[in-house]
Protein backbone atom coordinates (compact mmCIF):
# COMPACT_ATOMS: atom_id res chain seq x y z
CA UNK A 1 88.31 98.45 124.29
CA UNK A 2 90.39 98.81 120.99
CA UNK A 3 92.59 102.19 120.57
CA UNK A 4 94.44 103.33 117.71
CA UNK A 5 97.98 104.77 118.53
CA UNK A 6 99.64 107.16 115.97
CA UNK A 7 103.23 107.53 116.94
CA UNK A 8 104.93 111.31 115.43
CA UNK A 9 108.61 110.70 114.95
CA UNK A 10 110.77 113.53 115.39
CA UNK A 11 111.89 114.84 112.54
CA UNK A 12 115.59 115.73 114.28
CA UNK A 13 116.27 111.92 115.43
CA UNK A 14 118.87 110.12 114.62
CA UNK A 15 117.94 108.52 111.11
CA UNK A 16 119.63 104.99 112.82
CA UNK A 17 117.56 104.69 115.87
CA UNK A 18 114.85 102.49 114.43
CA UNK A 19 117.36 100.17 112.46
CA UNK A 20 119.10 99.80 115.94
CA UNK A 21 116.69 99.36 118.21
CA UNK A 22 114.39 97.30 116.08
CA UNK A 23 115.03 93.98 117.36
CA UNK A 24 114.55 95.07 120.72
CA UNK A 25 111.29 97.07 119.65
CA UNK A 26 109.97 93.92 118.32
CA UNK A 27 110.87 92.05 121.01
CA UNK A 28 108.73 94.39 123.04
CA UNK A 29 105.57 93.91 120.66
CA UNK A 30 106.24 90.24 120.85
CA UNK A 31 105.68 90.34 124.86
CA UNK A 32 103.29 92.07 124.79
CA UNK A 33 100.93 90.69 121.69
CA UNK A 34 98.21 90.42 124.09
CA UNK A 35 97.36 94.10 124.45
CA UNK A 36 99.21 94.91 120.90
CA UNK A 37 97.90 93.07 118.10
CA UNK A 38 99.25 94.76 115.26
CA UNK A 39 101.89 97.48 114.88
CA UNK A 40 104.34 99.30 111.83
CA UNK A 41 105.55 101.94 110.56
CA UNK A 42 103.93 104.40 108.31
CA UNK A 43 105.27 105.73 104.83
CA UNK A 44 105.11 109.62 103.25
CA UNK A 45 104.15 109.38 99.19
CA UNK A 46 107.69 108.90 98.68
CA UNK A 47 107.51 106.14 100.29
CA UNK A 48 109.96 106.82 103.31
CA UNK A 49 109.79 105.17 106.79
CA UNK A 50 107.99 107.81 109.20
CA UNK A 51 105.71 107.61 112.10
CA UNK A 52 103.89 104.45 113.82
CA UNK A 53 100.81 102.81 114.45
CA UNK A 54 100.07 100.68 117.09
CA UNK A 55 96.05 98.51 117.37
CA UNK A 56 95.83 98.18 121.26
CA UNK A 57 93.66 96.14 123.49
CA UNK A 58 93.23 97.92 126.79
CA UNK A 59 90.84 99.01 129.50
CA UNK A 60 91.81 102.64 129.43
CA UNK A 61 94.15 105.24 128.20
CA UNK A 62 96.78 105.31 131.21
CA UNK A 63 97.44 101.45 130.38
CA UNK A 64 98.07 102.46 127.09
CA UNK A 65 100.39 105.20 128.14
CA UNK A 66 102.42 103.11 130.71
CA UNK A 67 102.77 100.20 127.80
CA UNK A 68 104.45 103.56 125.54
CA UNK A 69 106.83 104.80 127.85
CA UNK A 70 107.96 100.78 128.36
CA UNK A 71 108.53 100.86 124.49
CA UNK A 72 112.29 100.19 123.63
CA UNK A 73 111.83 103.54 121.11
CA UNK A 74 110.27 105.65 123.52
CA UNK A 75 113.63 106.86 125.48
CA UNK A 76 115.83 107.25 122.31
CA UNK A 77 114.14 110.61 120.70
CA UNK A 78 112.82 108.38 117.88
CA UNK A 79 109.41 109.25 118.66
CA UNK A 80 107.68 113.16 119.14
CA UNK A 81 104.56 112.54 120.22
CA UNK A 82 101.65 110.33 120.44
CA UNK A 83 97.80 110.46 120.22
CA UNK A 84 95.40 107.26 121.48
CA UNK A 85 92.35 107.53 119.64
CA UNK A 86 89.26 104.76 121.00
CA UNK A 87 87.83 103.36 117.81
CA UNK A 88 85.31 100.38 117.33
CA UNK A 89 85.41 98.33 114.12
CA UNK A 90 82.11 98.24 112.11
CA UNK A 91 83.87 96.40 108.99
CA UNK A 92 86.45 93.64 109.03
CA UNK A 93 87.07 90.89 106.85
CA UNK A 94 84.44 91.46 104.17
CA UNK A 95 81.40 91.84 106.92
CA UNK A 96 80.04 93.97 109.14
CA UNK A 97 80.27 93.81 112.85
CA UNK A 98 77.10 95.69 113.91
């Protein structure tokens, strides 16, 4: 199953975190590309740095949640919250899918 992960930063974390830990972050993604397949940051209409998204392969939500918590972001504050959302694509690459 796919799943869409919205990451909510917090809005009191240190504004260095994500510059710090970023190689280690993408490190992460890189071991585990089979489950993530795409992940970045998201950007406000002034175009700053906030939030995440994650497109996840998994069988269910707790493998999702275990793959979070083993995110090099998740134990520095960077990150408030979290919401997994299933979703199926109907559209990709100029086609549909169903």
């Amino acid at each position: 199953m796919t799943f869409i992960v919205l990451f909510e930063d917090a809005p009191d974390a240190d504004a260095d975190i994500r510059k710090v830990k970023m190689p280690e972050h993408l490190a992460f993604l890189e071991a585990n590309a089979d489950r993530v397949s795409a992940a970045g940051p998201l950007f406000d209409a002034d175009n700053r740095g906030r939030d995440g998204l994650w497109i996840v392969e998994a069988d269910n939500v707790a493998e999702i949640e275990a793959l979070i918590r083993e995110d090099p972001f998740w134990p520095t504050g960077l990150r408030k919250s979290y919401a997994i959302i299933e979703w199926t694509r109907v559209f990709a690459d100029g086609r549909r899918l169903i």
